[in-house]
Protein backbone atom coordinates (compact mmCIF):
# COMPACT_ATOMS: atom_id res chain seq x y z
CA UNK A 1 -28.04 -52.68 -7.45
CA UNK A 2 -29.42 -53.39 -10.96
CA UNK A 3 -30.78 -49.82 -12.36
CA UNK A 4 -33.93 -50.59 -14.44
CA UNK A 5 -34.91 -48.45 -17.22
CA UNK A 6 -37.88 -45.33 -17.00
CA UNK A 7 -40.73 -46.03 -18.73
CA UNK A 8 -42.52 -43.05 -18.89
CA UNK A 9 -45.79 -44.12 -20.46
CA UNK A 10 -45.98 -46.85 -18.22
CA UNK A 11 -46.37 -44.49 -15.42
CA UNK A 12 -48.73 -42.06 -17.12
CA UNK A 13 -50.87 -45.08 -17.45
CA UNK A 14 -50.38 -45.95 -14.07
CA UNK A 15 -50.81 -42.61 -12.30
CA UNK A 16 -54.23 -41.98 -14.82
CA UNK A 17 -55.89 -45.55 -13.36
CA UNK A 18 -54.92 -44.84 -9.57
CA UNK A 19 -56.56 -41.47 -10.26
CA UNK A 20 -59.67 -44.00 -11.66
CA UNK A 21 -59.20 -45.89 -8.60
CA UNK A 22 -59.48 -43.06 -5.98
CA UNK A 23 -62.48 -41.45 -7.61
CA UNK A 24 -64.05 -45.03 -7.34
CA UNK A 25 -62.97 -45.22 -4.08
CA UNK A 26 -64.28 -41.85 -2.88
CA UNK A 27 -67.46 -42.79 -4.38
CA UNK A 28 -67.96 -45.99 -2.63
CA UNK A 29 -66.63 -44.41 0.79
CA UNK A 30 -69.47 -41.60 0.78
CA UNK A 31 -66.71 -38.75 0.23
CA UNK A 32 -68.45 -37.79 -3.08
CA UNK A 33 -70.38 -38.77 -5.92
CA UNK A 34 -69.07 -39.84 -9.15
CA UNK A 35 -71.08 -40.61 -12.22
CA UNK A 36 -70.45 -43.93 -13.65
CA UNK A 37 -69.28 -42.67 -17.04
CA UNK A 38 -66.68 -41.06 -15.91
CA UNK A 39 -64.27 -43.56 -15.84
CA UNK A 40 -64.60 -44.17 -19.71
CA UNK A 41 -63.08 -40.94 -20.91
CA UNK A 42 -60.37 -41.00 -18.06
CA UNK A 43 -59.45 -44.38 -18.96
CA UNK A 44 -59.61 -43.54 -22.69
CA UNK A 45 -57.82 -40.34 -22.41
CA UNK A 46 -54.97 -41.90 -19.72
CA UNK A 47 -53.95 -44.78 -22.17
CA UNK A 48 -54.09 -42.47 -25.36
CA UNK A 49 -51.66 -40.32 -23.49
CA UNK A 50 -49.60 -43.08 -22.05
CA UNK A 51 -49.55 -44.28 -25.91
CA UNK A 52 -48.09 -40.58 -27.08
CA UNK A 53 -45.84 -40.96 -24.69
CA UNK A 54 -44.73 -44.32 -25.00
CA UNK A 55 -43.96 -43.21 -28.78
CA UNK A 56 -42.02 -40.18 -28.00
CA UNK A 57 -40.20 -42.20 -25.25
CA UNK A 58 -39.05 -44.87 -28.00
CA UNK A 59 -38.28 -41.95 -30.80
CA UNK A 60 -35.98 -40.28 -28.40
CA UNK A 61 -34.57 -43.42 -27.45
CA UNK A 62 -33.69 -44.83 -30.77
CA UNK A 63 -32.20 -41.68 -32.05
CA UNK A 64 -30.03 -41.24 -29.13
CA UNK A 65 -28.27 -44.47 -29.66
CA UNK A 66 -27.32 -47.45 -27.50
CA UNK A 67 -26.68 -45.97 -23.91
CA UNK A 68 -23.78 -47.61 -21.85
CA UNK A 69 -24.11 -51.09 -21.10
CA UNK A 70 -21.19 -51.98 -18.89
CA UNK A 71 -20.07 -50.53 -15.36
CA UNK A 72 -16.50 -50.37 -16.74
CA UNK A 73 -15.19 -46.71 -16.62
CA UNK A 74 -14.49 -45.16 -20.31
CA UNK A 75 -11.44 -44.51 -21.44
CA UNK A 76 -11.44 -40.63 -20.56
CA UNK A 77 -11.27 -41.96 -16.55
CA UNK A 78 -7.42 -43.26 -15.33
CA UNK A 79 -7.87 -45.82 -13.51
């Protein structure tokens, strides 16, 4: 199986617009009320934060170095 890479401001985005969704979605269903502005500071605030992220992510990242890119053991395994 092919491993994909984490993204972690791609799910801080993510998880901060389901959150956008269910409030939405409470609202419609009669579970509670929820003023129509909300959603524009949420939304704001989620992607600034996913942005951060995203940033810190890629700093990390490049200072680390390339990571392994084959599945061939290194040379401190015998094989």
């Amino acid at each position: 199986m092919l491993r994909h890479e984490l993204q972690p401001g791609k799910l801080v985005a993510g998880t901060v617009l389901t959150l956008v969704g269910v409030l939405y979605a409470g609202d419609a269903g009669g579970a509670w009320e929820t003023p129509w502005f909300v959603a524009l500071p949420l939304v704001t605030g989620g992607l600034f934060l996913a942005g951060a992220v995203a940033f810190l992510t890629g700093r990390i990242r490049r200072r680390r170095g390339p990571g392994r890119t084959t599945d061939e053991p290194g040379p401190d395994i015998a094989a």
